[in-house]
N, C-alpha and C. Protein backbone atom coordinates (compact mmCIF):
# COMPACT_ATOMS: atom_id res chain seq x y z
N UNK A 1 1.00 17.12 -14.31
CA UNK A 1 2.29 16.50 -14.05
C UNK A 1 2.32 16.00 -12.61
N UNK A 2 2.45 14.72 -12.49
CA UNK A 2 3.07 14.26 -11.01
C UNK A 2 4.37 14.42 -10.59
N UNK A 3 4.44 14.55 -9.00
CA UNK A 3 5.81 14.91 -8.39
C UNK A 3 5.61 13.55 -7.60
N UNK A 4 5.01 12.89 -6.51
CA UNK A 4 4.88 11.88 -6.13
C UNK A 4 3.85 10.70 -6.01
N UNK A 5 4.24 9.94 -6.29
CA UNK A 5 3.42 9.06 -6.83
C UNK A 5 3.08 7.81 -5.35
N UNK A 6 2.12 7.52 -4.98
CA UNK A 6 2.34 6.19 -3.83
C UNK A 6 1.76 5.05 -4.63
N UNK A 7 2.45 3.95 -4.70
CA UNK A 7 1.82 2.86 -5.39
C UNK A 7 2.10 1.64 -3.81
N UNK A 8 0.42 1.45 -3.55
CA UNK A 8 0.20 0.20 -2.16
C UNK A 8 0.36 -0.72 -2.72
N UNK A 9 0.57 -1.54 -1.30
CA UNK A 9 1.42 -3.02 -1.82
C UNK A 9 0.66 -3.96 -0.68
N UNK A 10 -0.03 -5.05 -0.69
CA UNK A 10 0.15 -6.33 0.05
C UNK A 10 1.43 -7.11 -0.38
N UNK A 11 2.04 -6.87 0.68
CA UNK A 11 3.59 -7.85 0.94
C UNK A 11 3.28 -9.34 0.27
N UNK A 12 2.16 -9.99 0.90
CA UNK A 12 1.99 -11.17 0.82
C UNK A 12 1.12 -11.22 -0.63
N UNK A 13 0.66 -10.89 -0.99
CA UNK A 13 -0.39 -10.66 -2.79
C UNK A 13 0.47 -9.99 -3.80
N UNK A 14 1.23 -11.01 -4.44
CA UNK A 14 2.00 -10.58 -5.54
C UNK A 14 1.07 -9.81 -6.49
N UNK A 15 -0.02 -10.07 -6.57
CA UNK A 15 -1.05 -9.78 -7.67
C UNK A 15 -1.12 -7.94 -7.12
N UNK A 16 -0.92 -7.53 -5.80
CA UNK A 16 -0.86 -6.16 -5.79
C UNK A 16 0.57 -5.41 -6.26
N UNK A 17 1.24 -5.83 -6.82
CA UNK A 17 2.43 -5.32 -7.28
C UNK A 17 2.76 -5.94 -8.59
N UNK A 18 2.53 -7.11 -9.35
CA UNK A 18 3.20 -7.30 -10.28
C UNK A 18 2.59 -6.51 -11.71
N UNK A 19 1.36 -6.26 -11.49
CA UNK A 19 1.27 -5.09 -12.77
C UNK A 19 1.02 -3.89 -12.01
N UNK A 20 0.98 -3.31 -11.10
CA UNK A 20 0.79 -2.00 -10.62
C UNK A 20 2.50 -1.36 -10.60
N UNK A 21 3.27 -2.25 -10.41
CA UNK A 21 4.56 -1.63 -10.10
C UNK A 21 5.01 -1.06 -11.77
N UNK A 22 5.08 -1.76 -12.44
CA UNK A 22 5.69 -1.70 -14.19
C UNK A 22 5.12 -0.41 -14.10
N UNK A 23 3.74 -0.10 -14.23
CA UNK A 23 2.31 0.87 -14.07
C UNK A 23 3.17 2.14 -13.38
N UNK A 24 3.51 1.82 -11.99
CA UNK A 24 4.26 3.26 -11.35
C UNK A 24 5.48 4.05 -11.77
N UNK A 25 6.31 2.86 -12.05
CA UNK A 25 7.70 3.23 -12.73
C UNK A 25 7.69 3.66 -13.80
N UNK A 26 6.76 3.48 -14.73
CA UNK A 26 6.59 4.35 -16.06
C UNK A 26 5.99 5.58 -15.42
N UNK A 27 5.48 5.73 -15.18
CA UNK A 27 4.83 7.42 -14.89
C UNK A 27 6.02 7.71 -14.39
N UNK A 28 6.20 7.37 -13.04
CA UNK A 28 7.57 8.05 -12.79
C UNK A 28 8.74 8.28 -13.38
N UNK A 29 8.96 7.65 -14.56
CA UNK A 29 10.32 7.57 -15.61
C UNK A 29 9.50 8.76 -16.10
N UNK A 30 8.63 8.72 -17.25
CA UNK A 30 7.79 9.99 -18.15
C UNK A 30 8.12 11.52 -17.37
N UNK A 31 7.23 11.02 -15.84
CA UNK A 31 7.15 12.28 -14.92
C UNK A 31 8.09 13.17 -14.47
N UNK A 32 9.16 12.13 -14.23
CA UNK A 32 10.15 12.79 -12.99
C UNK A 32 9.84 12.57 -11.54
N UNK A 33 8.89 11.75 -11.72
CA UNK A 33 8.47 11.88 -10.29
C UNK A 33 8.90 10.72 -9.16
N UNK A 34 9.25 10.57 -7.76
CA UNK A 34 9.71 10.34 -6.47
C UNK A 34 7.95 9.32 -6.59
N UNK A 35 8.67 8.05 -6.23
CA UNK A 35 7.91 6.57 -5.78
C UNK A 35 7.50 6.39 -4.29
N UNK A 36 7.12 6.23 -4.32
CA UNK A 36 6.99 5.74 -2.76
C UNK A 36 6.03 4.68 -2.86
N UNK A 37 6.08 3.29 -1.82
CA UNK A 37 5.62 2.62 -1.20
C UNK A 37 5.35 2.20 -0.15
N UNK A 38 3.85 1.68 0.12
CA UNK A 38 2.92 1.66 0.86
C UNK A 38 2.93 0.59 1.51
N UNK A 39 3.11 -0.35 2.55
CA UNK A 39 1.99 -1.49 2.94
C UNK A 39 1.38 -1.29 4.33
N UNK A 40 0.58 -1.87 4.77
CA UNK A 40 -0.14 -1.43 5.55
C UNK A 40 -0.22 -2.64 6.64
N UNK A 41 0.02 -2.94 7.83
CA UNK A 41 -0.28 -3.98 8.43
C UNK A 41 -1.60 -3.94 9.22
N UNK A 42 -2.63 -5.13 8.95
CA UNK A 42 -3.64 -4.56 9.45
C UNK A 42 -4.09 -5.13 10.99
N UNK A 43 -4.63 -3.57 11.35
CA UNK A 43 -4.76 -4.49 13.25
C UNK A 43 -5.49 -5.50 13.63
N UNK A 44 -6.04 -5.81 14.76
CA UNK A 44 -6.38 -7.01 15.22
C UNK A 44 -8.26 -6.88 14.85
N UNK A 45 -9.05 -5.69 15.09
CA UNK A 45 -10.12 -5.11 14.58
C UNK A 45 -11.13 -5.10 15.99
N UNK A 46 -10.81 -6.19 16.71
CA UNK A 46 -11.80 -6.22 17.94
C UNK A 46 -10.96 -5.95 18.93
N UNK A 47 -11.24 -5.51 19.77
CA UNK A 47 -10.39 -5.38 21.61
C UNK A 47 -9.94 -6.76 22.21
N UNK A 48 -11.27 -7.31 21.91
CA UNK A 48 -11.84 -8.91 22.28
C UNK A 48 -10.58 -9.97 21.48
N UNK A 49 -9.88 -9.46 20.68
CA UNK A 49 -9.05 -10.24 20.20
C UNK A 49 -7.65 -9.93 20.24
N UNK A 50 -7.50 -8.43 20.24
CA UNK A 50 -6.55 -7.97 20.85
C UNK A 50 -5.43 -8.38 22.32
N UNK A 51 -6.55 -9.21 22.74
CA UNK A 51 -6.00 -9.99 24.57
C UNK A 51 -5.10 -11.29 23.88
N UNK A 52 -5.20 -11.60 22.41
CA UNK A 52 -4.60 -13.01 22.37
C UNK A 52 -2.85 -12.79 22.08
N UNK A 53 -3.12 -11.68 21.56
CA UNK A 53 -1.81 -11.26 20.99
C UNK A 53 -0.49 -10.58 22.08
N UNK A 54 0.55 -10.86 22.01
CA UNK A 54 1.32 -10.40 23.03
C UNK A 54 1.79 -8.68 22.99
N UNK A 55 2.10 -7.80 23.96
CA UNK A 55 1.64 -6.53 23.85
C UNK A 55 2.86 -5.82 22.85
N UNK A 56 3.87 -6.40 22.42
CA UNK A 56 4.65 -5.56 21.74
C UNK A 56 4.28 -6.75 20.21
N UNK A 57 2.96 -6.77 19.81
CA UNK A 57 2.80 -7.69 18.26
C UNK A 57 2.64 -7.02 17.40
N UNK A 58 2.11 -5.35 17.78
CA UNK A 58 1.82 -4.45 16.53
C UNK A 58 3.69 -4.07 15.85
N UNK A 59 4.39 -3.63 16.99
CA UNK A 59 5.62 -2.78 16.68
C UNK A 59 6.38 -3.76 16.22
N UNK A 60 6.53 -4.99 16.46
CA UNK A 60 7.16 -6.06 15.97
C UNK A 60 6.50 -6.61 14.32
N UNK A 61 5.32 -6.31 14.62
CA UNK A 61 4.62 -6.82 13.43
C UNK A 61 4.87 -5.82 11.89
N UNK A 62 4.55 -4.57 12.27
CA UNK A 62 5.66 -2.94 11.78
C UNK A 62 6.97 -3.42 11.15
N UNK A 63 7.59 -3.64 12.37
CA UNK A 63 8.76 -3.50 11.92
C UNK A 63 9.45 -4.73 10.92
N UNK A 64 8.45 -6.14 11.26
CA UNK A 64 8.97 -6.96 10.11
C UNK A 64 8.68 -6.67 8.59
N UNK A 65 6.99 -6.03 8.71
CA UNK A 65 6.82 -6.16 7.40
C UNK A 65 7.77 -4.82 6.84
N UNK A 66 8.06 -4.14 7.86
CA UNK A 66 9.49 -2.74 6.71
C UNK A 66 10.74 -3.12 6.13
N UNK A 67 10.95 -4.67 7.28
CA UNK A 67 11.96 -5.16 6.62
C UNK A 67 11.49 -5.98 5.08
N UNK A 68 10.33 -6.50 5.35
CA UNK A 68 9.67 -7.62 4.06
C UNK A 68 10.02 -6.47 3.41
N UNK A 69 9.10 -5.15 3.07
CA UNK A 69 8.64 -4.78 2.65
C UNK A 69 10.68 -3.78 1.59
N UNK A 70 11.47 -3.72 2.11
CA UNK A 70 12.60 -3.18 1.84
C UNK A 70 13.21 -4.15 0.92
N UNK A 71 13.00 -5.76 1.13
CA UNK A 71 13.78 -6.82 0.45
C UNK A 71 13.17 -7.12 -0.39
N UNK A 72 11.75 -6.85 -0.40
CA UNK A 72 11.21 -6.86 -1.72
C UNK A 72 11.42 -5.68 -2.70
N UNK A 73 11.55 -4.78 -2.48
CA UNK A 73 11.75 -3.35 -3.52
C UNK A 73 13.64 -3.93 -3.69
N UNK A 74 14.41 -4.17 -2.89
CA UNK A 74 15.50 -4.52 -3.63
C UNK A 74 15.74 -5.66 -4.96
N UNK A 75 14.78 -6.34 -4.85
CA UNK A 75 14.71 -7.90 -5.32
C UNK A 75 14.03 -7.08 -6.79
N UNK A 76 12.62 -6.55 -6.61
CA UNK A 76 12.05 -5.73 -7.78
C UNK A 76 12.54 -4.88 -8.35
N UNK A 77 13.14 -4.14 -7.76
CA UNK A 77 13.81 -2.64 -8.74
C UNK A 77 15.43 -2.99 -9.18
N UNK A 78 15.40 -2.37 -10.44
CA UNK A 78 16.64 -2.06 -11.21
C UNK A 78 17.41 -1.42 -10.41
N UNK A 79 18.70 -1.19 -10.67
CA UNK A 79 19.96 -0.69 -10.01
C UNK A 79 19.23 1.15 -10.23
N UNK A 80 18.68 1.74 -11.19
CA UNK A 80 18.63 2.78 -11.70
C UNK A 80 17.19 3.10 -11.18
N UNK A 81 16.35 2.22 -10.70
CA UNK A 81 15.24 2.68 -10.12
C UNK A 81 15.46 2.66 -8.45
N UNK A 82 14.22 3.59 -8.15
CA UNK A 82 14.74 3.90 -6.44
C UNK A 82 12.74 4.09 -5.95
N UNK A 83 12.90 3.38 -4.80
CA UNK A 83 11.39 3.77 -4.14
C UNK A 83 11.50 3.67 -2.82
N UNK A 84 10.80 4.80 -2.04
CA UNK A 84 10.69 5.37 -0.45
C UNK A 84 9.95 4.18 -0.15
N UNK A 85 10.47 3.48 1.12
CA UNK A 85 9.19 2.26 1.63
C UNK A 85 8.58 3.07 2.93
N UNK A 86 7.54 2.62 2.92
CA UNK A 86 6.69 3.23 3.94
C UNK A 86 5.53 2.38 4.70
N UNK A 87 5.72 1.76 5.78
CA UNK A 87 4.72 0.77 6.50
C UNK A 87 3.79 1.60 7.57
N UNK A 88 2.99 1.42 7.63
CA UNK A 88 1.77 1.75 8.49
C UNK A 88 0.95 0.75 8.38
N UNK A 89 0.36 1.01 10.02
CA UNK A 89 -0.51 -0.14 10.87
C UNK A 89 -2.13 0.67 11.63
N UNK A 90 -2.91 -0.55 10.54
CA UNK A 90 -4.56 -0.03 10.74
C UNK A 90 -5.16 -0.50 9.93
N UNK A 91 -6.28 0.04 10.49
CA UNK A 91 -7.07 -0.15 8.88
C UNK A 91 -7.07 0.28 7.50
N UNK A 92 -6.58 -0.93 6.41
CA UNK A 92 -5.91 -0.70 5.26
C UNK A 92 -6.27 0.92 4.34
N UNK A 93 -7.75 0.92 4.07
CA UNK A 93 -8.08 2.12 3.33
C UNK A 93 -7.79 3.25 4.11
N UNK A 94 -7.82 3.14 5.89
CA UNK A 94 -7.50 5.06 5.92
C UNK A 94 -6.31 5.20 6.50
N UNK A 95 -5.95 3.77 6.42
CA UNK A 95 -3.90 4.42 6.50
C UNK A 95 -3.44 4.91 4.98
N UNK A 96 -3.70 4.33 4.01
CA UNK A 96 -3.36 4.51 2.54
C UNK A 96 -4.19 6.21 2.74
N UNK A 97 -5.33 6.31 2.94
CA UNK A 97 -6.01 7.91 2.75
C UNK A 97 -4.95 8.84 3.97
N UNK A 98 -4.76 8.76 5.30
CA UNK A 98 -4.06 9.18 6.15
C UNK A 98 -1.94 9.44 5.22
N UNK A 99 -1.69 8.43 4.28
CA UNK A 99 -0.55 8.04 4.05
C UNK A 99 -0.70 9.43 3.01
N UNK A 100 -1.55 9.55 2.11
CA UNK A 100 -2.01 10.32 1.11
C UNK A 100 -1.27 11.93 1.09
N UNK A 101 -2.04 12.29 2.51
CA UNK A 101 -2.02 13.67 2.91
C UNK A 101 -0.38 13.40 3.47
N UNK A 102 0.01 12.44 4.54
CA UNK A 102 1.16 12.64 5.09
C UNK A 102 2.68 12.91 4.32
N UNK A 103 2.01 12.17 3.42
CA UNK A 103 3.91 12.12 1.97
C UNK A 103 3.38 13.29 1.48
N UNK A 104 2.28 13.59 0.59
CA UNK A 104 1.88 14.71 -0.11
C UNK A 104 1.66 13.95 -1.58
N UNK A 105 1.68 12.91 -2.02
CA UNK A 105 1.35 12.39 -2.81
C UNK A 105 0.61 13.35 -4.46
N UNK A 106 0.73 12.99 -5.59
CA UNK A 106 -0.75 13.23 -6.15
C UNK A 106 -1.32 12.45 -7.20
N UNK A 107 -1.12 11.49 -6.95
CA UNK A 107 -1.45 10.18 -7.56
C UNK A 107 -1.25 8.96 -6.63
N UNK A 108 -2.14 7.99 -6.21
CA UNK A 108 -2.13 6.83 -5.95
C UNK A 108 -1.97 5.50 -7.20
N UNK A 109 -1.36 4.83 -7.19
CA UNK A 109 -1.34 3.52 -8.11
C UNK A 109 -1.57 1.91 -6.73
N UNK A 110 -2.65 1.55 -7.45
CA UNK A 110 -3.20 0.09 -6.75
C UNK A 110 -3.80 -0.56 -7.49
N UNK A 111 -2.70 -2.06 -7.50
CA UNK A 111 -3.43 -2.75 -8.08
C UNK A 111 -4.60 -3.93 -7.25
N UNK A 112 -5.84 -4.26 -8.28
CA UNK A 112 -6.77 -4.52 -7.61
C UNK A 112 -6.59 -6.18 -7.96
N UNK A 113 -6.98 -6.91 -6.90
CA UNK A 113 -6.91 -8.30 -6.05
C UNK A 113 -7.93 -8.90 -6.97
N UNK A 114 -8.31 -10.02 -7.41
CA UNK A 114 -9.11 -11.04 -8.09
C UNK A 114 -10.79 -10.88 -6.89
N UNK A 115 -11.43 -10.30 -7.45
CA UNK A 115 -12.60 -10.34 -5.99
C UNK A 115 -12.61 -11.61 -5.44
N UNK A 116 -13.35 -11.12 -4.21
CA UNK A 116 -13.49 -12.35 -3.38
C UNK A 116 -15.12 -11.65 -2.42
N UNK A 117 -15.72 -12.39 -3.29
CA UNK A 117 -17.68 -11.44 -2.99
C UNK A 117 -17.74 -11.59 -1.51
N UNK A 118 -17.51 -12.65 -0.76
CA UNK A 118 -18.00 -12.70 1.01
C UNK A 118 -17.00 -11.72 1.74
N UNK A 119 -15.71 -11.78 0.68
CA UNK A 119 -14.82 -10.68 2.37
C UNK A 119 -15.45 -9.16 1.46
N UNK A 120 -16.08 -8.81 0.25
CA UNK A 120 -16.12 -7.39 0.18
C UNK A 120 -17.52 -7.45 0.80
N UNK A 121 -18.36 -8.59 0.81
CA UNK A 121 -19.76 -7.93 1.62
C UNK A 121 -19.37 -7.71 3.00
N UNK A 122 -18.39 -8.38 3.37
CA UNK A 122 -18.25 -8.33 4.92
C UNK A 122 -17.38 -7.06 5.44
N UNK A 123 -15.97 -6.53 4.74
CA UNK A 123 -15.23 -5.18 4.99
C UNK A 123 -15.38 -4.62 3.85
N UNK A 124 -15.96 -4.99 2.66
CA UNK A 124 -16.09 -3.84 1.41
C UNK A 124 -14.18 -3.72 0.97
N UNK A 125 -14.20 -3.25 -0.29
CA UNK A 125 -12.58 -3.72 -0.73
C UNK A 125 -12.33 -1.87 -0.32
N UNK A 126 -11.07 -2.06 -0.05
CA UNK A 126 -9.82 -1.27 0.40
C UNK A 126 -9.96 -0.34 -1.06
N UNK A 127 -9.86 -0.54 -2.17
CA UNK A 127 -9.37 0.24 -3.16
C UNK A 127 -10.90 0.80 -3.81
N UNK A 128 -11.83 0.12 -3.43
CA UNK A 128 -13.21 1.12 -4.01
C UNK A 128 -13.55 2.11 -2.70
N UNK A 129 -12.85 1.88 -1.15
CA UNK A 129 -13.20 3.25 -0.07
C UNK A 129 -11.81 3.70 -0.65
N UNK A 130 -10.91 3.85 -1.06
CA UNK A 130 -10.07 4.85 -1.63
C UNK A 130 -10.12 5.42 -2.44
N UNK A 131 -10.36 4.77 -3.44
CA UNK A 131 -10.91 5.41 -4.65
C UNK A 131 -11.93 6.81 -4.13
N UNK A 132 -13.05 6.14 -3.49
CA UNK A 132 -14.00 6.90 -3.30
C UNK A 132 -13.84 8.52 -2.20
N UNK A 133 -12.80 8.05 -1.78
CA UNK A 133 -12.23 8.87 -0.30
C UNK A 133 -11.13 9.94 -0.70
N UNK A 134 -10.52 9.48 -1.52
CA UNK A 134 -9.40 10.29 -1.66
C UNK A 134 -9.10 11.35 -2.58
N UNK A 135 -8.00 12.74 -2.15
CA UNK A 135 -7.77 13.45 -2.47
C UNK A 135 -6.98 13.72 -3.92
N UNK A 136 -6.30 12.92 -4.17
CA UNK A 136 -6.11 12.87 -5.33
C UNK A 136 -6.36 11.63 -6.40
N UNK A 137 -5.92 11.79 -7.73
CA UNK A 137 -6.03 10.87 -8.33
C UNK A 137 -5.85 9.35 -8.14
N UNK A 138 -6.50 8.23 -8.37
CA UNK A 138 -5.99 7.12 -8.20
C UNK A 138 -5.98 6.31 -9.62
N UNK A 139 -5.36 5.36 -9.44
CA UNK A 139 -5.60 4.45 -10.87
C UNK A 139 -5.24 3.28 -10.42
N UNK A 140 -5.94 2.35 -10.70
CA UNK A 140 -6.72 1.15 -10.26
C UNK A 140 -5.80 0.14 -11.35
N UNK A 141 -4.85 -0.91 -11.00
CA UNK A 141 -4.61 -1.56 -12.25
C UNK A 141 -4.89 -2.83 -12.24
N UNK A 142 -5.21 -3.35 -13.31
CA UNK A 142 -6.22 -4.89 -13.19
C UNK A 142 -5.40 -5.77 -13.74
């Protein structure tokens, strides 16, 4: 039986929410179980690029996508459905693994992106190092 469930979200990739979400809210209707959502803003990755950006771009950058990220769960959910939003800033797979342990989660729901072969040879996809990394269950929806 699940108690909380985290289902991740790219704000901007409808394709990570429009069948993963249906996917969460049923378990959680069945379960009983407390939603929560994920997105993750990701940092700049080099130092070297870090100089272009102005010094308050992460907390500003945070704080828009919590707002994206709030007007979209109003726009998606029913009057009778309810989900915790939750933004964190990094690198996508070990904020979602870091996010894991921090809510207490025991199930992840993510849905997976149409590949794209040059960006997974180049950072490898977010949801196969989670999959592979993490503490509890995940389920992958296609």
């Amino acid at each position: 039986m699940y108690k909380s469930i985290l289902l991740t979200i790219d704000i901007n990739e409808p394709a990570s929410w429009e069948k993963a979400l249906p996917h969460a809210l049923d378990i959680c209707r069945d379960q009983g179980a407390a939603l929560h959502v994920l997105t993750v803003v990701p940092l700049y990755g080099l130092p070297i690029v870090e100089g272009f950006f102005p010094a308050d771009f992460e907390s500003k950058a945070v704080h828009k996508a919590g707002e994206d990220l709030k007007a979209l769960l109003n726009t998606l959910l029913k009057d009778d459905q309810h989900a915790e939003a939750h933004v964190r800033a990094g690198a996508v797979h070990e904020e979602i693994l870091a996010a894991i342990k921090a809510i207490g989660v025991d199930l992840v729901v993510m849905g997976s992106h149409p590949p794209d072969r040059v960006r997974d040879f180049l950072v490898g996809s977010s949801a196969d190092r989670v999959v592979r990394n993490s503490p509890v269950s995940v389920l992958v929806v296609r």
